[in-house]
N, C-alpha and C. Protein backbone atom coordinates (compact mmCIF):
# COMPACT_ATOMS: atom_id res chain seq x y z
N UNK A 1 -51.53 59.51 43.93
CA UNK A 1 -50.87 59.23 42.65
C UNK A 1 -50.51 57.75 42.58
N UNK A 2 -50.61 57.15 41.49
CA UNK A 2 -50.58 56.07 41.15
C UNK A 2 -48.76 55.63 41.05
N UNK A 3 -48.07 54.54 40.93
CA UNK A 3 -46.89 53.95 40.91
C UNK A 3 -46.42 54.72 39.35
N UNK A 4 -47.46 54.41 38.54
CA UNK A 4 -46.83 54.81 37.21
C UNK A 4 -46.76 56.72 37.02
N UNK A 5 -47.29 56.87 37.84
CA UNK A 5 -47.39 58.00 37.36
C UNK A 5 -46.11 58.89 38.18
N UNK A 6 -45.51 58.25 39.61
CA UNK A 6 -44.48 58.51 40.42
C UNK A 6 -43.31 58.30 38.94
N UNK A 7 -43.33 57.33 38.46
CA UNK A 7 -42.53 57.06 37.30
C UNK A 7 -41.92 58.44 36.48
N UNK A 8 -43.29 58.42 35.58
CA UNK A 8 -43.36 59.55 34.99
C UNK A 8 -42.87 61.11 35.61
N UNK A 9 -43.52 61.39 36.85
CA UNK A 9 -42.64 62.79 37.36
C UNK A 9 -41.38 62.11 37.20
N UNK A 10 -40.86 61.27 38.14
CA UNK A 10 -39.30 61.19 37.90
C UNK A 10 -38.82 61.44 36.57
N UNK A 11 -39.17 61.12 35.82
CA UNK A 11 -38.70 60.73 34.36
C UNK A 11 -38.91 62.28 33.93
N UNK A 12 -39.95 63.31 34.24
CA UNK A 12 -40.04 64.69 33.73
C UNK A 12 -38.82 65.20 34.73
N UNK A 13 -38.39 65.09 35.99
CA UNK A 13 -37.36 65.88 36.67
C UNK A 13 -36.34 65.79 36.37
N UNK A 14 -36.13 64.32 35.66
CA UNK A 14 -34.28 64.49 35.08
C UNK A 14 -34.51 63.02 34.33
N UNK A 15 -33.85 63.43 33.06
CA UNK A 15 -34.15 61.88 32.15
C UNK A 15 -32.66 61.20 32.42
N UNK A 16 -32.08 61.45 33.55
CA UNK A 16 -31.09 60.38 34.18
C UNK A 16 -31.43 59.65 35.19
N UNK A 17 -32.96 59.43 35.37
CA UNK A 17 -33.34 58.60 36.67
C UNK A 17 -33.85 57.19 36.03
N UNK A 18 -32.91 56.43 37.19
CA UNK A 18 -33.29 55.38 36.98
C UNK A 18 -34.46 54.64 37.85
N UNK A 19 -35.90 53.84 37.54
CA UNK A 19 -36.49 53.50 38.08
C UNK A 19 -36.28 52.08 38.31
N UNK A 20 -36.55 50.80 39.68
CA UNK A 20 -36.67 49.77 39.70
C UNK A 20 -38.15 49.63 39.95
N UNK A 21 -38.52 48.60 39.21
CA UNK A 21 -39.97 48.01 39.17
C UNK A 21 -39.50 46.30 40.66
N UNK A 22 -40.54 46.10 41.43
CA UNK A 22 -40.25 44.75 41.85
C UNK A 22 -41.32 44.21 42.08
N UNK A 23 -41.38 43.09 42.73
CA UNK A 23 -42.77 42.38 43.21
C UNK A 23 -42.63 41.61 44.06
N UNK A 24 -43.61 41.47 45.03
CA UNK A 24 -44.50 39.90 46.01
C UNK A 24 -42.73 40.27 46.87
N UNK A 25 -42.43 41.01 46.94
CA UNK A 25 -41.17 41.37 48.15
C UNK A 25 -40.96 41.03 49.17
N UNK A 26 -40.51 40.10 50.01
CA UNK A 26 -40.12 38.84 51.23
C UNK A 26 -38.95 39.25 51.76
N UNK A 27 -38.62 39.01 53.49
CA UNK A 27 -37.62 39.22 53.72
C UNK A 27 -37.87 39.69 55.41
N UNK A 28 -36.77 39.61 56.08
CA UNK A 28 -36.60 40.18 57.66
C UNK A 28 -37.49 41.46 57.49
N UNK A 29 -38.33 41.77 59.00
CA UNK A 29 -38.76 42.77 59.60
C UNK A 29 -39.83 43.17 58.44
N UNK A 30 -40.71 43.92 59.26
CA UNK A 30 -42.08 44.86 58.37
C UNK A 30 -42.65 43.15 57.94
N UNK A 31 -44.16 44.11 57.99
CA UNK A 31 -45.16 42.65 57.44
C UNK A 31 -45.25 42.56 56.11
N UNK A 32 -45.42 41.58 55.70
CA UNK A 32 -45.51 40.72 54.22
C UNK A 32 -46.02 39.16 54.31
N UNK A 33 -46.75 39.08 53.10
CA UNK A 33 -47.43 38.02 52.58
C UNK A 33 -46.84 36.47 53.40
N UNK A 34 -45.46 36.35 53.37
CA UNK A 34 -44.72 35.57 53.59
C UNK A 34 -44.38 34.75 54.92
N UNK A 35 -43.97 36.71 55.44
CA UNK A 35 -43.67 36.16 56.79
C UNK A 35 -45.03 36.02 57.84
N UNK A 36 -46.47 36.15 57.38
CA UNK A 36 -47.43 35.96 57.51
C UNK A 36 -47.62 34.54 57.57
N UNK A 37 -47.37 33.82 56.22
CA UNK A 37 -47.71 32.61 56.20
C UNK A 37 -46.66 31.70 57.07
N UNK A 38 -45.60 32.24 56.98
CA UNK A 38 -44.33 31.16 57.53
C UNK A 38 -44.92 31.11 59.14
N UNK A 39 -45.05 32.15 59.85
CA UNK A 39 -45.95 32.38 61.05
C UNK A 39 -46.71 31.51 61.55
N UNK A 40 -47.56 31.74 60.66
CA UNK A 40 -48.94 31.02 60.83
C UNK A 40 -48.80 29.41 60.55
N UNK A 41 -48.19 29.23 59.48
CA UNK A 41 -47.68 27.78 59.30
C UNK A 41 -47.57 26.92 60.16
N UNK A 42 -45.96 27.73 60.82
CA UNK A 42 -45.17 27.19 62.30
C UNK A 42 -46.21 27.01 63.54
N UNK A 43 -47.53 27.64 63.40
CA UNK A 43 -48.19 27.79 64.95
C UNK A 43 -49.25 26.43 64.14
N UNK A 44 -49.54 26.26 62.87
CA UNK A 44 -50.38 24.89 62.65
C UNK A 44 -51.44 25.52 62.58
N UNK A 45 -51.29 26.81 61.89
CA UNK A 45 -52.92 27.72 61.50
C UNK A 45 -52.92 27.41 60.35
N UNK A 46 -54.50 27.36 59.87
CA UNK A 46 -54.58 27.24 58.33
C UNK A 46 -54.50 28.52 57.97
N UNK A 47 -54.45 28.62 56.94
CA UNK A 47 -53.97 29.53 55.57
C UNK A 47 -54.45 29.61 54.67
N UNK A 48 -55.13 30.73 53.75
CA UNK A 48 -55.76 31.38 53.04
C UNK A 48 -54.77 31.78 51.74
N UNK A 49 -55.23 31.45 50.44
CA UNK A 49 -53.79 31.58 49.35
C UNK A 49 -55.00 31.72 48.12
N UNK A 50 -54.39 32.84 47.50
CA UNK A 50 -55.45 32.83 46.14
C UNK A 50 -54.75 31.80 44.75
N UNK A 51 -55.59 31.34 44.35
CA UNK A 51 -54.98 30.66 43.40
C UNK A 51 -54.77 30.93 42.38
N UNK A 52 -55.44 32.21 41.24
CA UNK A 52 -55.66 32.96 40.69
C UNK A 52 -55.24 34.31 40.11
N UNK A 53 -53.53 34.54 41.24
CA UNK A 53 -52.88 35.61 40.37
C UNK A 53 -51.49 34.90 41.25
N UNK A 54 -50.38 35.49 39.78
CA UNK A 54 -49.18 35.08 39.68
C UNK A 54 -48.16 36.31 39.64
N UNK A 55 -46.98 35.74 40.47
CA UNK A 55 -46.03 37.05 40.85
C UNK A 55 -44.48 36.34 40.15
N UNK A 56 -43.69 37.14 40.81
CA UNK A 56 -42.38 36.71 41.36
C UNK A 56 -41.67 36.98 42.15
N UNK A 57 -41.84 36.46 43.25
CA UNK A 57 -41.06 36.91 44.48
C UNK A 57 -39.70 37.09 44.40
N UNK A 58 -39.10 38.48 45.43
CA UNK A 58 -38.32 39.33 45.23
C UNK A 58 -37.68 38.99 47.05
N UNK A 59 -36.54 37.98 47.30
CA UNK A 59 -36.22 38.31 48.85
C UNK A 59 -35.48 39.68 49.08
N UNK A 60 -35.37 40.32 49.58
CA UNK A 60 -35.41 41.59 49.90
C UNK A 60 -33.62 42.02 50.15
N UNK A 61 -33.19 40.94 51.01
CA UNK A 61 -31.64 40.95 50.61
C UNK A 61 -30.83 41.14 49.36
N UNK A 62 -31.81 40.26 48.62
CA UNK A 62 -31.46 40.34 47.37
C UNK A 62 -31.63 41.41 46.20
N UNK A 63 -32.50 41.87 46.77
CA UNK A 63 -33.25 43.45 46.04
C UNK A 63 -32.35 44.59 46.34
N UNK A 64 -31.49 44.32 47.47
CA UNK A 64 -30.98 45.61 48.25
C UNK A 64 -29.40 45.69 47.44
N UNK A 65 -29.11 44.05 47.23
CA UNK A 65 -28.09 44.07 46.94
C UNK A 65 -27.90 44.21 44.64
N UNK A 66 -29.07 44.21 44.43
CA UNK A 66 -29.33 44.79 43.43
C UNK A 66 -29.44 45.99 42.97
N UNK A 67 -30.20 46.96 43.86
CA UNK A 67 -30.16 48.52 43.86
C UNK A 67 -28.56 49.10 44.00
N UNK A 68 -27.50 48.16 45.08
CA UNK A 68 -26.16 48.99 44.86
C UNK A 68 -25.47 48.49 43.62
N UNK A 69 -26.04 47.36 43.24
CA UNK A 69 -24.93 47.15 42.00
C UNK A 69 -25.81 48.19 41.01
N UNK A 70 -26.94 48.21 40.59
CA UNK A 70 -27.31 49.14 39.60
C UNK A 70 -27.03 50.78 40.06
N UNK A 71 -26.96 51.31 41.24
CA UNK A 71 -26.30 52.85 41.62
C UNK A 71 -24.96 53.03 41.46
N UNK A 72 -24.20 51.59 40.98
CA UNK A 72 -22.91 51.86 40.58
C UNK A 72 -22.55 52.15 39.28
N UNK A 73 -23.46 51.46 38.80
CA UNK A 73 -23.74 51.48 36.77
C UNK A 73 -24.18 52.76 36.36
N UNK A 74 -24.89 53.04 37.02
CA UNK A 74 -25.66 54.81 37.03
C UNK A 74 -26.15 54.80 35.47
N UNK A 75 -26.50 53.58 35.01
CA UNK A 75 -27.50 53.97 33.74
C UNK A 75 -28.86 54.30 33.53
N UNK A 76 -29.52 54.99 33.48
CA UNK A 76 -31.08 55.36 33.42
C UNK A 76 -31.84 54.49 32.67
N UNK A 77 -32.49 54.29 33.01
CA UNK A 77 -33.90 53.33 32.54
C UNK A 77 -34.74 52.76 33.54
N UNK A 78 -35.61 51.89 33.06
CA UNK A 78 -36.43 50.91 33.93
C UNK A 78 -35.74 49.61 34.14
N UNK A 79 -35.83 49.10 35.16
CA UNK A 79 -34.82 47.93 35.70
C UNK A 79 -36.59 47.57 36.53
N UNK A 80 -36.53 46.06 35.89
CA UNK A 80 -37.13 44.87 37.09
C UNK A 80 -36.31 43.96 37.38
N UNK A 81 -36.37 44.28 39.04
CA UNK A 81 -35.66 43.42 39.80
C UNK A 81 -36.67 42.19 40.18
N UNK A 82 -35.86 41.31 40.41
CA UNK A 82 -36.81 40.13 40.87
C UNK A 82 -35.71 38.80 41.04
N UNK A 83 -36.36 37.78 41.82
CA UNK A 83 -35.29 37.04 41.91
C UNK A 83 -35.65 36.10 40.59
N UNK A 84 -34.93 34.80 40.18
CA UNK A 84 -35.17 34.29 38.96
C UNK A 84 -35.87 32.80 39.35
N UNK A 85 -36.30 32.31 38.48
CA UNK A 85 -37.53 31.21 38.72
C UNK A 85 -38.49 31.30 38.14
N UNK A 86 -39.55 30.63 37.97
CA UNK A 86 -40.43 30.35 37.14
C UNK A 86 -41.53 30.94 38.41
N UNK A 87 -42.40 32.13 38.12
CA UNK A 87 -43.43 32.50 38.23
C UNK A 87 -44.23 32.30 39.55
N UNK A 88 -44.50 32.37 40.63
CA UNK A 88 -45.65 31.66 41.38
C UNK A 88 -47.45 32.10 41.68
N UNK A 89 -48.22 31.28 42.15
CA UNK A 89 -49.56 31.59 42.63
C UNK A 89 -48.99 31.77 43.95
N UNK A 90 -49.94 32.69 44.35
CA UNK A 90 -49.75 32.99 45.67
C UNK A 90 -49.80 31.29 46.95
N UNK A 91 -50.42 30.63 45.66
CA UNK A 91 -51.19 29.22 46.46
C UNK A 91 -49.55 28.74 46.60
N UNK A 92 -49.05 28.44 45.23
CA UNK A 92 -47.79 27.73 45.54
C UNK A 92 -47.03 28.62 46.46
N UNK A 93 -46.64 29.96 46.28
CA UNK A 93 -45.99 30.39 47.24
C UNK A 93 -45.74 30.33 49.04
N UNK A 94 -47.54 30.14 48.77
CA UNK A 94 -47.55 29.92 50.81
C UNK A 94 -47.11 27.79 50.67
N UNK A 95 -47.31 27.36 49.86
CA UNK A 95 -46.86 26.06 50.07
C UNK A 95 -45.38 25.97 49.97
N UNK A 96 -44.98 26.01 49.29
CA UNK A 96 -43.43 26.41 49.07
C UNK A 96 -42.76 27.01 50.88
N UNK A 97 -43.75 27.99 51.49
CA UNK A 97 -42.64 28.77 52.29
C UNK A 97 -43.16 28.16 53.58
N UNK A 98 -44.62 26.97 53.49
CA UNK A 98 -44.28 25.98 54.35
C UNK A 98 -44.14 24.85 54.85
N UNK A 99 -43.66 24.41 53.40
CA UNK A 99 -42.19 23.20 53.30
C UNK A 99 -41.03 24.14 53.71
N UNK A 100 -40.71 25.30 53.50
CA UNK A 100 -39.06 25.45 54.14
C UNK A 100 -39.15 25.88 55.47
N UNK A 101 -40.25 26.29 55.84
CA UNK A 101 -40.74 26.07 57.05
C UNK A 101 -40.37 25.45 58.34
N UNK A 102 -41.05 23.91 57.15
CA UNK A 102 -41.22 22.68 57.89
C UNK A 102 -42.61 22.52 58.49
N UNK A 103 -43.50 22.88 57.52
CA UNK A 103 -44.91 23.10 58.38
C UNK A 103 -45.64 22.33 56.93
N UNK A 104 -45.14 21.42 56.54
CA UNK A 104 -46.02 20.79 54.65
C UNK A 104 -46.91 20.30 55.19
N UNK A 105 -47.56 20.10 56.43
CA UNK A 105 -48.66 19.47 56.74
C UNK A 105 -50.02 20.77 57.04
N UNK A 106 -50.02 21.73 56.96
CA UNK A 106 -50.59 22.97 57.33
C UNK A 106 -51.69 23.02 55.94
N UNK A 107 -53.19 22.88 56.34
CA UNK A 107 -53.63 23.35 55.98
C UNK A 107 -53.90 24.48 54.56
N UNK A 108 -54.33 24.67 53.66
CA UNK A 108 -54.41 25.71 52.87
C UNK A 108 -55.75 26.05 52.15
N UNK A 109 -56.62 26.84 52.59
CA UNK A 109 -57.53 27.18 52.03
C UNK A 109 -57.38 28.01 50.45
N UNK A 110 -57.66 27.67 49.50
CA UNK A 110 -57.77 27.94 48.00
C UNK A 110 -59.23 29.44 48.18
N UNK A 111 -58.35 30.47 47.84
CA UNK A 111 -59.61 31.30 47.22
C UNK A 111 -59.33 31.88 46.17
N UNK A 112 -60.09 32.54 45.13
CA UNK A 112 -60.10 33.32 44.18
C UNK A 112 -59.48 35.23 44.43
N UNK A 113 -59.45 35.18 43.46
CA UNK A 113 -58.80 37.08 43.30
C UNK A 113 -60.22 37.73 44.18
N UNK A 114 -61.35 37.11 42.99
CA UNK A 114 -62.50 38.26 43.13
C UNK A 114 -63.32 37.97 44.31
N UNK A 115 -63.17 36.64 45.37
CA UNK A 115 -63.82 36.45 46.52
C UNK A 115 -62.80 37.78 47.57
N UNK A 116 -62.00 38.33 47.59
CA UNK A 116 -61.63 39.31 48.50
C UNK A 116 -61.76 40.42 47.84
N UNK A 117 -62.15 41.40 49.02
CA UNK A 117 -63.10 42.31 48.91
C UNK A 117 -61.18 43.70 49.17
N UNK A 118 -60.73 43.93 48.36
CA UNK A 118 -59.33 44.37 48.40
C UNK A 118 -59.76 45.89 48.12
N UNK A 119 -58.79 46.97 48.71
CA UNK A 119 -59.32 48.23 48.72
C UNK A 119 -58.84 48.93 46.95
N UNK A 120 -57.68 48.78 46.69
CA UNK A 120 -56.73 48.28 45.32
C UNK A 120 -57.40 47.57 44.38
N UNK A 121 -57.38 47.73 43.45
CA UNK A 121 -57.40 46.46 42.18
C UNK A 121 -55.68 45.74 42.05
N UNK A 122 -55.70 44.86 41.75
CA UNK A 122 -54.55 44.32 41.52
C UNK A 122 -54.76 43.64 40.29
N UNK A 123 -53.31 43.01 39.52
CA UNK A 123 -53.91 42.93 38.65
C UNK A 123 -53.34 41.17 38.88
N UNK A 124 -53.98 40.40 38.13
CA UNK A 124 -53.88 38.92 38.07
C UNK A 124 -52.39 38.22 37.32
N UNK A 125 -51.90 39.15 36.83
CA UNK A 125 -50.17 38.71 36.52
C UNK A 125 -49.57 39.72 36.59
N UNK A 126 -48.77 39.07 37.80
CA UNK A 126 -47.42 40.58 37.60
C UNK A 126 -46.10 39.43 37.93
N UNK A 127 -46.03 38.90 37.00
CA UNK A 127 -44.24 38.29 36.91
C UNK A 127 -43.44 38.84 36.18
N UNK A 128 -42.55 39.41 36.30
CA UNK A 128 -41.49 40.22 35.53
C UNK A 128 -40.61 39.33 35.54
N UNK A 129 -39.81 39.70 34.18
CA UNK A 129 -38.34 39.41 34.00
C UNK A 129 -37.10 40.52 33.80
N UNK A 130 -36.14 39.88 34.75
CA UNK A 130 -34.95 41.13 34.44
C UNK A 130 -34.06 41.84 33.31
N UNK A 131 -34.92 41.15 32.04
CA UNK A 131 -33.93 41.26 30.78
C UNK A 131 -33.11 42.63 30.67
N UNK A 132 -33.41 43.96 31.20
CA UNK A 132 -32.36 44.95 31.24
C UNK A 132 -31.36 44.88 31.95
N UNK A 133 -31.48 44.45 33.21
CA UNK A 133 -30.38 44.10 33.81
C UNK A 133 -29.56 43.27 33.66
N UNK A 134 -29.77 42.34 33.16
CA UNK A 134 -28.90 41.61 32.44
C UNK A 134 -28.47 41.81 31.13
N UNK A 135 -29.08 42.23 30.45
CA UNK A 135 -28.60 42.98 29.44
C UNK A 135 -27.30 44.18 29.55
N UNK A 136 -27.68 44.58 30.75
CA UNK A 136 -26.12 45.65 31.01
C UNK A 136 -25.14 44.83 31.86
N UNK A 137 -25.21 43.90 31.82
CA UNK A 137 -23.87 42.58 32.63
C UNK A 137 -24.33 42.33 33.98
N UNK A 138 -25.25 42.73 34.22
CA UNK A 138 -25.89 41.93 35.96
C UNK A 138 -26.01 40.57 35.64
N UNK A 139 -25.37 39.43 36.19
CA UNK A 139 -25.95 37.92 36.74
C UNK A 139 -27.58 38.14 37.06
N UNK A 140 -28.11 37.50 36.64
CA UNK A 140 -29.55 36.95 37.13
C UNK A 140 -29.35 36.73 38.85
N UNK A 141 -30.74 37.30 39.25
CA UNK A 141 -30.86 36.58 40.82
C UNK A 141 -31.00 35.35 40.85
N UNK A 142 -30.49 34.79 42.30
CA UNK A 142 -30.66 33.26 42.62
C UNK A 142 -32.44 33.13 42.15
N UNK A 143 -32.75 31.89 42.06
CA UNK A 143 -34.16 31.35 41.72
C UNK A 143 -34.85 31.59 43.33
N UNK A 144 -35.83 32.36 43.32
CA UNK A 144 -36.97 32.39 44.66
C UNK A 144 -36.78 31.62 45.51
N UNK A 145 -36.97 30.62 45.23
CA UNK A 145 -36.93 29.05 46.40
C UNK A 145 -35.42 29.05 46.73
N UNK A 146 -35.19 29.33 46.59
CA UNK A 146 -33.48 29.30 47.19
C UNK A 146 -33.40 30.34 48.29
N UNK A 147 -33.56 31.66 47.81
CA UNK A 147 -34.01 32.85 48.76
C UNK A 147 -34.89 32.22 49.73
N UNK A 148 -35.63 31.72 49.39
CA UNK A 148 -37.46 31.81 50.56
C UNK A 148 -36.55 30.50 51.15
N UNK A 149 -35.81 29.56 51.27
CA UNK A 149 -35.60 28.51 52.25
C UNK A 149 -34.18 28.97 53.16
N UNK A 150 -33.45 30.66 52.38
CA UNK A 150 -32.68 31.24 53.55
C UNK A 150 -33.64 31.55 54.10
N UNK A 151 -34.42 32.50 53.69
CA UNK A 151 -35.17 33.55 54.92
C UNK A 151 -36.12 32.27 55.74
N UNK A 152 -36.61 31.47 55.47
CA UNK A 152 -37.16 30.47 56.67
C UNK A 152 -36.37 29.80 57.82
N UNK A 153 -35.27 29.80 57.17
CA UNK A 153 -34.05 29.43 57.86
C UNK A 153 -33.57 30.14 59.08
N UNK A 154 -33.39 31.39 58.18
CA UNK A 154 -33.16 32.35 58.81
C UNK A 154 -34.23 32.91 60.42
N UNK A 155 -35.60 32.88 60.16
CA UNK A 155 -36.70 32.82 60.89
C UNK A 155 -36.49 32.37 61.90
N UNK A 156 -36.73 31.27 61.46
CA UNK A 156 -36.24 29.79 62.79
C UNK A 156 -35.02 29.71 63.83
N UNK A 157 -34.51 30.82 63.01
CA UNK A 157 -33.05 31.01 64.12
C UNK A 157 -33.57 31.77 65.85
């Protein structure tokens, strides 16, 4: 079953469920895009970044601490979480996470969506904005780059 369609049952089992949508998700422990590149960065490996689809990264602290403020509100709907900032390519993203790094000299190989051979389709924009949540009195998340230079920080510890 597809994401949207997990939606939908929820939404047929009780029309008081609330769903969060998120994306490009960063943060301590389990593998991700990120802590891949920050990795690889730090050891002076080059790096592979599509240039060709755009997200918005979500640090994961920050996601967690979004899900309890919205289980306190207990309003039903669709909520995208995400942190706030302007959009990234995956290209800027691995550059971005190694300058906070400390690795801006690293290599970056540029490829396209359709040169990887992905088991998924994905689709070439998925940047969301939080306008419901803020709309019910949530503050906006900190901007991405603020997040992604704790968690590098954090790394390095």
């Amino acid at each position: 079953a597809s994401k949207l369609e997990g939606e939908r049952r929820a939404h047929i089992a009780s029309a008081r469920t609330t769903v969060v949508r998120s994306g490009w998700i960063f943060g301590p422990g389990g593998k991700n895009f990120l802590a891949t590149v920050t990795e690889r960065a730090r050891r002076g490996e080059r790096l592979r970044a599509i240039t060709d689809s755009w997200g918005t990264p979500t640090y994961s602290p920050d996601l967690a601490a979004r899900l309890r403020e919205l289980a306190e509100f207990d309003l039903p709907g669709v909520y995208h979480v995400v942190n706030s900032g302007e959009g990234a390519s995956y290209e800027t993203f691995a550059r971005e996470a190694a300058r906070a790094s400390g690795a801006e000299g690293v290599e970056i190989e540029l490829v396209s969506m359709d040169s990887l051979k992905r088991l998924a389709p994905r689709p070439r924009n998925s940047r969301m904005k939080c306008l419901l949540s803020e709309a019910v009195g949530l503050a906006p998340l900190r901007d991405w780059r603020e997040a992604l230079r704790e968690f590098a920080a954090r790394a390095g510890e």
